[in-house]
PDB file of N, CA and C in Angstrom:
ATOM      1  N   UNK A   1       3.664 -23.250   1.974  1.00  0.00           N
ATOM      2  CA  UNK A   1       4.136 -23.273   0.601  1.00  0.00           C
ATOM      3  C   UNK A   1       5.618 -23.602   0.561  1.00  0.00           C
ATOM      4  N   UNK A   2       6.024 -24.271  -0.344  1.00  0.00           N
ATOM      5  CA  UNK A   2       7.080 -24.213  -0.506  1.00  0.00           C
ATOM      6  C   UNK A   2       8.260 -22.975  -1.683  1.00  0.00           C
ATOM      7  N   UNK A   3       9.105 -23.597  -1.637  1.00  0.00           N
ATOM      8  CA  UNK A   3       9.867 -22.559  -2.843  1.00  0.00           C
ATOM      9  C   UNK A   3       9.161 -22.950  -4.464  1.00  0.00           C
ATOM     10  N   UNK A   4       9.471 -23.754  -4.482  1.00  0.00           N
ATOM     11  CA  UNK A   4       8.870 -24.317  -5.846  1.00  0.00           C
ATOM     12  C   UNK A   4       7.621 -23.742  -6.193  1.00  0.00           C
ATOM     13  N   UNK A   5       6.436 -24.317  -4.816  1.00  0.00           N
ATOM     14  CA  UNK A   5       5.162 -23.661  -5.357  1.00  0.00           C
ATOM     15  C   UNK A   5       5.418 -21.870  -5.175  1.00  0.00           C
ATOM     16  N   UNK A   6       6.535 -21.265  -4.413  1.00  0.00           N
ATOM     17  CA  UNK A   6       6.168 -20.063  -4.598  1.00  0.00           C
ATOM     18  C   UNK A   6       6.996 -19.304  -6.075  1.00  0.00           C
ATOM     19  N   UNK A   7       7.476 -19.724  -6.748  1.00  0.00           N
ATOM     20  CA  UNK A   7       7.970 -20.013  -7.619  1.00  0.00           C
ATOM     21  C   UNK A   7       7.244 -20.442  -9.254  1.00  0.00           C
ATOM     22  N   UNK A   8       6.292 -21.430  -9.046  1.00  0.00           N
ATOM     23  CA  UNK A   8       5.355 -21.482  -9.452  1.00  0.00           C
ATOM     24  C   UNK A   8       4.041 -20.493 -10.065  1.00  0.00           C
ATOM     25  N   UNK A   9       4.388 -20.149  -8.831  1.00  0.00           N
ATOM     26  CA  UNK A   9       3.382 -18.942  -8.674  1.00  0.00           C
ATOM     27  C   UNK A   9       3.729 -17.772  -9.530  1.00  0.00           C
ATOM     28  N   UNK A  10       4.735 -17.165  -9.044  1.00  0.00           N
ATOM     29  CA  UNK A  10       5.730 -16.287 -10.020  1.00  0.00           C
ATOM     30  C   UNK A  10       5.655 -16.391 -11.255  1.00  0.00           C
ATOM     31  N   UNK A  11       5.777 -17.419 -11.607  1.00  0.00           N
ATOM     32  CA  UNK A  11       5.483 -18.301 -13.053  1.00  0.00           C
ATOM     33  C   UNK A  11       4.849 -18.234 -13.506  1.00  0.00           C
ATOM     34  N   UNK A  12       3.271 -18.070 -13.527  1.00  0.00           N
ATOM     35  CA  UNK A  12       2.127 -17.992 -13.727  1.00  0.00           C
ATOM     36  C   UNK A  12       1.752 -16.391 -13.812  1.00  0.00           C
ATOM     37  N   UNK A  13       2.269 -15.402 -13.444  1.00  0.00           N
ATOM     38  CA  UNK A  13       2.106 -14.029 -13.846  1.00  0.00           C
ATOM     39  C   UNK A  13       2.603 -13.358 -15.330  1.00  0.00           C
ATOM     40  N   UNK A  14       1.630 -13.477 -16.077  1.00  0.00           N
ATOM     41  CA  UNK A  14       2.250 -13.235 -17.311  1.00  0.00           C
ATOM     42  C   UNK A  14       3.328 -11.959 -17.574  1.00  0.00           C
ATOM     43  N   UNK A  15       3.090 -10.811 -16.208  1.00  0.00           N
ATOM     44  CA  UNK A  15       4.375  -9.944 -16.342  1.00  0.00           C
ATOM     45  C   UNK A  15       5.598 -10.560 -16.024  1.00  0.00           C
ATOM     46  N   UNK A  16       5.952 -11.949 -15.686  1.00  0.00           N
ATOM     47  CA  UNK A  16       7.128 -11.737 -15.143  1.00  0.00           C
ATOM     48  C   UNK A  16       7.857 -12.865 -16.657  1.00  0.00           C
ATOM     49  N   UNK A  17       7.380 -12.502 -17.802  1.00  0.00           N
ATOM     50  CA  UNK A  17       7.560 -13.014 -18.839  1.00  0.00           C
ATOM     51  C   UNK A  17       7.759 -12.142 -19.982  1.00  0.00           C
ATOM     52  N   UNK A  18       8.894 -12.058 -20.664  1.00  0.00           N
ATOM     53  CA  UNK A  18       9.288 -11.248 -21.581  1.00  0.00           C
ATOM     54  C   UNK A  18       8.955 -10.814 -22.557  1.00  0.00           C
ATOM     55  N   UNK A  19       8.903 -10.462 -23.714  1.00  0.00           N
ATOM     56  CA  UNK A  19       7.854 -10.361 -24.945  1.00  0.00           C
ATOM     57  C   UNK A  19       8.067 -11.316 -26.208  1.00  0.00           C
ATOM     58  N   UNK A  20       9.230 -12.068 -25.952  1.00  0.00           N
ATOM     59  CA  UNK A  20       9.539 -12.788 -26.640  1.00  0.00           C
ATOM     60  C   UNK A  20       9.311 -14.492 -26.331  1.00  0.00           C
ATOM     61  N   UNK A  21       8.771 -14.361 -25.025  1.00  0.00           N
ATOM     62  CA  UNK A  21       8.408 -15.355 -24.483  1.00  0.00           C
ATOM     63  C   UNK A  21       9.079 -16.339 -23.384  1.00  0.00           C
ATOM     64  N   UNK A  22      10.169 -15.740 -22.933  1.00  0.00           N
ATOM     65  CA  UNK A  22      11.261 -16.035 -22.370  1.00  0.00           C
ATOM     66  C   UNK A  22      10.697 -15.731 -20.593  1.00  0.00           C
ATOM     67  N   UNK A  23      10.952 -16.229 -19.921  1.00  0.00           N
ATOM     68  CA  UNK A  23      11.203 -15.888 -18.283  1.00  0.00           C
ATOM     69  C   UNK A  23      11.817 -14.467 -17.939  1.00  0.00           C
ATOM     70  N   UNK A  24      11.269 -13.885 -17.282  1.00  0.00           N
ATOM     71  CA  UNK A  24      12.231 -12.882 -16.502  1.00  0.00           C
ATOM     72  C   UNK A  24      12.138 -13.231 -15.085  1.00  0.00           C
ATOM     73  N   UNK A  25      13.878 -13.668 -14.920  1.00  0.00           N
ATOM     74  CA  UNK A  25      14.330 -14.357 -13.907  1.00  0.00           C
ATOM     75  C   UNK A  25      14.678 -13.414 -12.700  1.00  0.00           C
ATOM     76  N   UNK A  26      14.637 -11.937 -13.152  1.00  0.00           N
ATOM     77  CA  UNK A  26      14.363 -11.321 -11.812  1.00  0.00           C
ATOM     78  C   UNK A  26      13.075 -11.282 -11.637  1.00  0.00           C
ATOM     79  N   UNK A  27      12.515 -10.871 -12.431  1.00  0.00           N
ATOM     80  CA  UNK A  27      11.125 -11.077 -11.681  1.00  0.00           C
ATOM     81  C   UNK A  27      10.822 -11.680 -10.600  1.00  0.00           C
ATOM     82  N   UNK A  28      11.074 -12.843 -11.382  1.00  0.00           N
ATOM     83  CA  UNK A  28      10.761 -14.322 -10.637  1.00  0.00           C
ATOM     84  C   UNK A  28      11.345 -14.306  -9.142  1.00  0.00           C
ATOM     85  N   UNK A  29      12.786 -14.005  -9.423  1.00  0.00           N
ATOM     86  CA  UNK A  29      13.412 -13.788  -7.951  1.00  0.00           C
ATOM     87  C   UNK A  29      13.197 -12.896  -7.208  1.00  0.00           C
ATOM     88  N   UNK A  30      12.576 -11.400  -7.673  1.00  0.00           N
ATOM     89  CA  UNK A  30      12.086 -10.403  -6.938  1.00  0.00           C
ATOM     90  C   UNK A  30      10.746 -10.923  -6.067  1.00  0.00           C
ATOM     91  N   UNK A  31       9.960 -12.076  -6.947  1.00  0.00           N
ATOM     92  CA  UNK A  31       8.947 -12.271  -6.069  1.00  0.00           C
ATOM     93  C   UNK A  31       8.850 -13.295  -5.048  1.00  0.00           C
ATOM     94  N   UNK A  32      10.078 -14.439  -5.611  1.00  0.00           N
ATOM     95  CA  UNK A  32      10.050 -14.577  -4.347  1.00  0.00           C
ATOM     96  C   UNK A  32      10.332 -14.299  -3.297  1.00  0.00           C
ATOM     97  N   UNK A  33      11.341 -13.475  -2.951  1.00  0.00           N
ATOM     98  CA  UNK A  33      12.151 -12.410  -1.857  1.00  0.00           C
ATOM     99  C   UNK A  33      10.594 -11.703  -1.337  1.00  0.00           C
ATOM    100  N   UNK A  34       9.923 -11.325  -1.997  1.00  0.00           N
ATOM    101  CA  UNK A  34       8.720 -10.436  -1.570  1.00  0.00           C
ATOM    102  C   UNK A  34       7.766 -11.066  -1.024  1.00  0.00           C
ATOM    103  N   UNK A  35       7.702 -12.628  -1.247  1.00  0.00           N
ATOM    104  CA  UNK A  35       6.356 -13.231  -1.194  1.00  0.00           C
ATOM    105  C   UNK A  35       6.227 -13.557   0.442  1.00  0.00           C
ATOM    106  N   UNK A  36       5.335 -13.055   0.814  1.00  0.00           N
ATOM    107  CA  UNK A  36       4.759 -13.232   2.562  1.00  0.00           C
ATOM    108  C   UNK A  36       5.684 -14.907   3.419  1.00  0.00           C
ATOM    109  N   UNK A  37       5.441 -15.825   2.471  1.00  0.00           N
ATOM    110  CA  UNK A  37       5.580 -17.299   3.441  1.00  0.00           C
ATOM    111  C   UNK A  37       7.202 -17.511   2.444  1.00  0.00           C
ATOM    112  N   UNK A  38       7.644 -16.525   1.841  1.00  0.00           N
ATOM    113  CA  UNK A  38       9.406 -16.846   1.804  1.00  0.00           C
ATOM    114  C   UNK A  38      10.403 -16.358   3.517  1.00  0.00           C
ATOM    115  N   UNK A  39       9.591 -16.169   4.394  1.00  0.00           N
ATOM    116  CA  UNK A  39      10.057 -15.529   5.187  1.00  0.00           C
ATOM    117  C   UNK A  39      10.627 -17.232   5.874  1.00  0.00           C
ATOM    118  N   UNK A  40      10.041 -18.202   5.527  1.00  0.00           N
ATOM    119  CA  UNK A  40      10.169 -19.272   6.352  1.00  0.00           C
ATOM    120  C   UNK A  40      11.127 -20.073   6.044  1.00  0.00           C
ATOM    121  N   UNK A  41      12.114 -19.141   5.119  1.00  0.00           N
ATOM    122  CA  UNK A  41      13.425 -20.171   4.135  1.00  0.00           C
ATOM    123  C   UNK A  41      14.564 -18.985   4.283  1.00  0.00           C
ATOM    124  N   UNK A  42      15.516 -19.353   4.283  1.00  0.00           N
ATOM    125  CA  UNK A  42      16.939 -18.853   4.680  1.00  0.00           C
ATOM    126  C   UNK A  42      17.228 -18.376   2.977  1.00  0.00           C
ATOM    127  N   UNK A  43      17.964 -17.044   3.321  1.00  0.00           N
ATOM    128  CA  UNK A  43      18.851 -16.578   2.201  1.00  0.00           C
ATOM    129  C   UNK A  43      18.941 -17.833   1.059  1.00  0.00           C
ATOM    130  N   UNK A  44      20.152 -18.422   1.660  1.00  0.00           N
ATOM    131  CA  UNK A  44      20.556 -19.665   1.037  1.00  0.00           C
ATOM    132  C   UNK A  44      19.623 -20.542   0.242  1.00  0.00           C
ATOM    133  N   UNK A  45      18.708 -20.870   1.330  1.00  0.00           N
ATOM    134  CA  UNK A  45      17.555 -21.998   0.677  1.00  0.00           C
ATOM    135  C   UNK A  45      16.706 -21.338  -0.940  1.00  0.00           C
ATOM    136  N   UNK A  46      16.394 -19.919  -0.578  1.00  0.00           N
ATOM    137  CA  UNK A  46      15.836 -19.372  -1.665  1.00  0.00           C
ATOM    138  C   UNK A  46      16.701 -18.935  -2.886  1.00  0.00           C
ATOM    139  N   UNK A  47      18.260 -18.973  -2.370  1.00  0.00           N
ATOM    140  CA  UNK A  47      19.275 -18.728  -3.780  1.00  0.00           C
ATOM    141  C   UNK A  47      19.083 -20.214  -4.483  1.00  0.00           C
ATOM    142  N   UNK A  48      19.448 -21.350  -3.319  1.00  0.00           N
ATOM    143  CA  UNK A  48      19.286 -22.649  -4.108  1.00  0.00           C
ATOM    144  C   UNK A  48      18.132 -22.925  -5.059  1.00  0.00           C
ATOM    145  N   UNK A  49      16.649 -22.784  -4.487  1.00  0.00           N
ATOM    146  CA  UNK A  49      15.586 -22.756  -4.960  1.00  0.00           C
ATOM    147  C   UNK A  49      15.217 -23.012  -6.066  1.00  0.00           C
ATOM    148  N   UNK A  50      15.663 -21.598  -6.502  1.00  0.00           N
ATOM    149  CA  UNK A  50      15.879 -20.802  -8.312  1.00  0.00           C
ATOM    150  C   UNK A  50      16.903 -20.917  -8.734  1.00  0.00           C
ATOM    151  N   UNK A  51      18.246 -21.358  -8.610  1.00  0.00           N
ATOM    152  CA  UNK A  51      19.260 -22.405  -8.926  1.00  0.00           C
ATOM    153  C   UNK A  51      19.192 -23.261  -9.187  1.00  0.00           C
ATOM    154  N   UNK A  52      18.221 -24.513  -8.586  1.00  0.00           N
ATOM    155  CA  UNK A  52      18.000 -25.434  -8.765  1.00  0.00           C
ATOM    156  C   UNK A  52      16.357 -25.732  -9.618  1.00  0.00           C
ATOM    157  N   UNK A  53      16.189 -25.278  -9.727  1.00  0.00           N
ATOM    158  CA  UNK A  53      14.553 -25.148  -9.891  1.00  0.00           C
ATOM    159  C   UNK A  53      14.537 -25.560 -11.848  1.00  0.00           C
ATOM    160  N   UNK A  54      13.567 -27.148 -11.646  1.00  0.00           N
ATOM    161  CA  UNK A  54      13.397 -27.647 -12.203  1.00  0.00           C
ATOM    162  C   UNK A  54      12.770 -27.138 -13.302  1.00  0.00           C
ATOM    163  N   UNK A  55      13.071 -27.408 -14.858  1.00  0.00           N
ATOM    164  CA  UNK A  55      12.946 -27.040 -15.945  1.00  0.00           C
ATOM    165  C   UNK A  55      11.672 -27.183 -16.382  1.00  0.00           C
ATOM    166  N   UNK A  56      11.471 -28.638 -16.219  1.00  0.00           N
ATOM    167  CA  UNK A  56      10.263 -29.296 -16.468  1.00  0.00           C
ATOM    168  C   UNK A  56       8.697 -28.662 -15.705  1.00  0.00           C
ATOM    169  N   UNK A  57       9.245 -27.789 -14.741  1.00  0.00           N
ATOM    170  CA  UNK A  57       7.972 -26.908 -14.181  1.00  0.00           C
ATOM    171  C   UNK A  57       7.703 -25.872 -14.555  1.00  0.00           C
ATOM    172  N   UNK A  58       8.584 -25.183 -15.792  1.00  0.00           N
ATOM    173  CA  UNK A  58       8.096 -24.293 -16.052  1.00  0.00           C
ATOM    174  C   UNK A  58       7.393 -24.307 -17.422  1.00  0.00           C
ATOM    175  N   UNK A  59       6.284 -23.316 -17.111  1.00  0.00           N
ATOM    176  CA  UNK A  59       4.793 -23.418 -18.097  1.00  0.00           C
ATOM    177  C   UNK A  59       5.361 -22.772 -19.171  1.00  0.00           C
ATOM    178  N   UNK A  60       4.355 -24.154 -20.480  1.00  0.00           N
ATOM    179  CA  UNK A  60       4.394 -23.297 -21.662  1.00  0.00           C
ATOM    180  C   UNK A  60       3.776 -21.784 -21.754  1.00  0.00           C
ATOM    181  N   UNK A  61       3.908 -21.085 -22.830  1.00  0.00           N
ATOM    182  CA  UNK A  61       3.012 -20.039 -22.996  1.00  0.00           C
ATOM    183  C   UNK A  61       2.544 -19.864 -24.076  1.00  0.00           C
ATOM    184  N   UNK A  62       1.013 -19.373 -24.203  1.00  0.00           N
ATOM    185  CA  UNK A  62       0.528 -19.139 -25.839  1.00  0.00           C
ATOM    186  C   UNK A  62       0.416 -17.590 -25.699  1.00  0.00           C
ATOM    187  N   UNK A  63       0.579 -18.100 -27.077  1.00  0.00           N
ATOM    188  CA  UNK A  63       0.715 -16.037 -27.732  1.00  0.00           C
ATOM    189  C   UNK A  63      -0.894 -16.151 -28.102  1.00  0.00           C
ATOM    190  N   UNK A  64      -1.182 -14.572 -27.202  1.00  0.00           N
ATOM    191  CA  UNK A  64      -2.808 -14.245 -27.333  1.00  0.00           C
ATOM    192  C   UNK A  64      -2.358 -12.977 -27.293  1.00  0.00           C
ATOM    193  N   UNK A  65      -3.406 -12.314 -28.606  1.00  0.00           N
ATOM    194  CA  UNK A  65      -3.158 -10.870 -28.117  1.00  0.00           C
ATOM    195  C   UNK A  65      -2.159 -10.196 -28.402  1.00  0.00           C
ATOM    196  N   UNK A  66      -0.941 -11.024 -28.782  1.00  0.00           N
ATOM    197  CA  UNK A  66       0.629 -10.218 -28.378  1.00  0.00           C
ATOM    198  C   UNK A  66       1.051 -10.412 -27.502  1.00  0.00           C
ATOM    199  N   UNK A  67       0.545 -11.367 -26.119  1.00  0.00           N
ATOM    200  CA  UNK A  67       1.914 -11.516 -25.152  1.00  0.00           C
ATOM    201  C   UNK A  67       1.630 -12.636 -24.752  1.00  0.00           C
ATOM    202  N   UNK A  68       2.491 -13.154 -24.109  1.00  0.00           N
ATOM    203  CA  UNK A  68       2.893 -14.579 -23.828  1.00  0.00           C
ATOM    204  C   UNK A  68       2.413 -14.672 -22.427  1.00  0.00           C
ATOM    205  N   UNK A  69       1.187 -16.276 -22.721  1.00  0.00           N
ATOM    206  CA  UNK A  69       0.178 -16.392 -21.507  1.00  0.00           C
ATOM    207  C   UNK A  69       0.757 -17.476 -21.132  1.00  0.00           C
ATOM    208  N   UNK A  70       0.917 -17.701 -19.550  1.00  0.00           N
ATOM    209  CA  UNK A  70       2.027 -19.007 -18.986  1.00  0.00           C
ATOM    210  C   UNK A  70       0.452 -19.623 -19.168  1.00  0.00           C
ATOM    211  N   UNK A  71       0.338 -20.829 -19.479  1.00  0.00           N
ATOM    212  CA  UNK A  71      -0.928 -21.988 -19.313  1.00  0.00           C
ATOM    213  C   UNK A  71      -0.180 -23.154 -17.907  1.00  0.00           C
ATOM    214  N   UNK A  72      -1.466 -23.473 -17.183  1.00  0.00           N
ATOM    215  CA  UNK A  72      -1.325 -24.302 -16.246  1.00  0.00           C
ATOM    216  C   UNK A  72      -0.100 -25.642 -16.691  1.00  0.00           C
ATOM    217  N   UNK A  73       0.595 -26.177 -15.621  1.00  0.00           N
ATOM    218  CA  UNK A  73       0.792 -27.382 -16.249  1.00  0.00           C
ATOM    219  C   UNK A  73      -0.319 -28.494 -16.324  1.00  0.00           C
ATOM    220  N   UNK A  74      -0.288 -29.656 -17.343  1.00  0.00           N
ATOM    221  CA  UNK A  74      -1.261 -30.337 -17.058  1.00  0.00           C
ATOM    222  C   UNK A  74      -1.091 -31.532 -16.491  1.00  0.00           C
ATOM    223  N   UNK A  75      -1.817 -32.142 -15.577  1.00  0.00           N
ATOM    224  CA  UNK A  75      -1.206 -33.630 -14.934  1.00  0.00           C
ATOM    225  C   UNK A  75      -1.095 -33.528 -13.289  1.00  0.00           C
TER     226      UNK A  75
END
């Protein structure tokens, strides 16, 4: 995996998304620090990662229910 897809991934957990519909960017960074195959990227590489980490990958979300569901990207 890479950062992105683990990142991705993160992304796709509707807890790590706010109630207003917004990212929670620790989250995000808590999981990747946690995630099993981040072990294979340096401090550095994983600060850059989510520093750098493209806009355009992150998923819309629909409001169901009351909370904000990340949907796949499509394409």
């Amino acid at each position: 995996m890479t950062i992105n897809e683990i990142i991705i991934e993160a992304l796709m957990d509707k807890d790590n998304w706010t109630s207003d519909g917004s990212v929670n960017w620790n989250f995000i960074d808590s999981d990747l620090w946690l995630h099993p195959e981040s072990k294979k990227f340096s401090d550095d590489e994983k600060i850059l990662g989510l520093d750098n980490f493209p806009d355009e990958l992150i998923p819309v979300t629909e409001l169901i229910d009351g909370l904000h569901i990340p949907q796949p990207l499509k394409g």
